[in-house]
Protein backbone atom coordinates (compact mmCIF):
# COMPACT_ATOMS: atom_id res chain seq x y z
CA UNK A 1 13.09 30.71 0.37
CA UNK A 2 14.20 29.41 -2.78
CA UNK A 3 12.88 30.90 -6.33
CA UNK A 4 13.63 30.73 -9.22
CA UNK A 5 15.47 33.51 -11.72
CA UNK A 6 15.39 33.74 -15.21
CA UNK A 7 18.81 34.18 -16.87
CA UNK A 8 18.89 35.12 -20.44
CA UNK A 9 16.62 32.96 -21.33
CA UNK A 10 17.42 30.05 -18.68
CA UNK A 11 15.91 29.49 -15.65
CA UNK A 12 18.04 29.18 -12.31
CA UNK A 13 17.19 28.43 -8.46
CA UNK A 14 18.18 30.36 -6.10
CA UNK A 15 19.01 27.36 -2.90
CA UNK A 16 17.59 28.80 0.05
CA UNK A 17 19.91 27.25 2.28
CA UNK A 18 23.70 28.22 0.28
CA UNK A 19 21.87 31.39 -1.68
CA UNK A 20 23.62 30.48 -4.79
CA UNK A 21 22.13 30.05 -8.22
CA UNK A 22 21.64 26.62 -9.61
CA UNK A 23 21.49 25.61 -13.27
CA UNK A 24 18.46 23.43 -13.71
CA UNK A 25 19.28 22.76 -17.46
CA UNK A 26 22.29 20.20 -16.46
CA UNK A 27 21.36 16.57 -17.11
CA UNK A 28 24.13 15.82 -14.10
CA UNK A 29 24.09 17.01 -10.66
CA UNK A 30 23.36 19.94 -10.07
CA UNK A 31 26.70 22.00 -8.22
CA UNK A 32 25.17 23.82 -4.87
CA UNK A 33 21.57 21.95 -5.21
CA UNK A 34 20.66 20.86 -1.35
CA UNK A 35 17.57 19.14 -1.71
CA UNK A 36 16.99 15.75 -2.72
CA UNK A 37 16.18 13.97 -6.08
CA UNK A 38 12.07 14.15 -5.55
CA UNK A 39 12.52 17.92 -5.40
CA UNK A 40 14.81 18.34 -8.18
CA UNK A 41 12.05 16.57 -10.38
CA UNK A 42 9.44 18.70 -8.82
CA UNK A 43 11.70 21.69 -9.81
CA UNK A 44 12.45 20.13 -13.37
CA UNK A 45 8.71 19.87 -13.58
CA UNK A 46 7.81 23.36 -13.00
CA UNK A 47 11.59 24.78 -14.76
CA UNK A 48 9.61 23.38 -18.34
CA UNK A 49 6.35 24.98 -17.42
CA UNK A 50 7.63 28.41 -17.12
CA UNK A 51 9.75 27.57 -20.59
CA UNK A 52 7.23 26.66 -22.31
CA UNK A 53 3.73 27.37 -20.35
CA UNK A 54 3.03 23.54 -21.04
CA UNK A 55 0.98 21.62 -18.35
CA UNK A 56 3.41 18.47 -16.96
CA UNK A 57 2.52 15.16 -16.64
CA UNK A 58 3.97 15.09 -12.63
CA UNK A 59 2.55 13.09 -9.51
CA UNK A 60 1.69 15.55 -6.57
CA UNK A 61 0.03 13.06 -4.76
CA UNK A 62 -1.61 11.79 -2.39
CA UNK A 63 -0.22 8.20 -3.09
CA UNK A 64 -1.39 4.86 -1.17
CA UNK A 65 -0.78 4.94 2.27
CA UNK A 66 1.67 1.41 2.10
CA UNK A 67 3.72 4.22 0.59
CA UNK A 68 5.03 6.26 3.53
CA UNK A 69 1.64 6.37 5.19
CA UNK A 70 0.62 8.30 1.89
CA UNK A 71 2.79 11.38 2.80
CA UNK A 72 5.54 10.59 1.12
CA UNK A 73 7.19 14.28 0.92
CA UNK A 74 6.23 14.66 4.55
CA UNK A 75 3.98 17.65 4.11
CA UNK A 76 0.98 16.99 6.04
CA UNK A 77 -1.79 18.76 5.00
CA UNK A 78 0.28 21.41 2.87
CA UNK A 79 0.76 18.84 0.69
CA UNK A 80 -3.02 19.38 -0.67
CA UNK A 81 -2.80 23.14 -0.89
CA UNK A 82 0.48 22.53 -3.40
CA UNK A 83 -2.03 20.34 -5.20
CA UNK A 84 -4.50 22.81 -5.49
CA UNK A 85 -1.97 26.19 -6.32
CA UNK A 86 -0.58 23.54 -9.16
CA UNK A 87 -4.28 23.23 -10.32
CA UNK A 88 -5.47 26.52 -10.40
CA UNK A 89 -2.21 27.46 -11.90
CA UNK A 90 -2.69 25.28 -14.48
CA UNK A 91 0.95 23.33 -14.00
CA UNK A 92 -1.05 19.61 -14.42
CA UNK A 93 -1.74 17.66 -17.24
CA UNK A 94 -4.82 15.38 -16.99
């Protein structure tokens, strides 16, 4: 599973599929990342939360269903139990 580590001060993922640590602080692409680019702003998302404990401003869904029948991460159901962690967490902004 991939997690993230925190690295004198900066905060890495560890890919789950190539096991190597990832520098989310690049601008660029990121060398060994082997998701796509909604999860990379997912993990940009949560990288400046655990910086700075901030709530983000980030669209977890669900979105209208002309949009990939409204599952447009493909998660089912899990999809609303993400929402919910990210809530009770306190990772939204209103």
């Amino acid at each position: 599973m991939s997690h993230f580590e925190i690295i004198r001060g900066h905060v890495y993922l560890r890919d789950e599929y190539r096991g190597k640590l990832i520098y989310t602080h690049y601008a660029g692409d990121w060398r060994g990342f082997t998701n796509g680019g909604t999860m990379r702003n997912l993990i940009i998302h949560l990288r400046d939360y655990i910086r700075t404990g901030a709530p983000q401003k980030m669209n977890l869904g669900p979105w209208p269903e002309w949009i990939c029948d409204g599952d447009l991460w493909g998660y089912g159901d899990d999809m609303q139990t993400v929402r919910q962690a990210a809530a009770r967490l306190g990772i939204l902004a209103a």
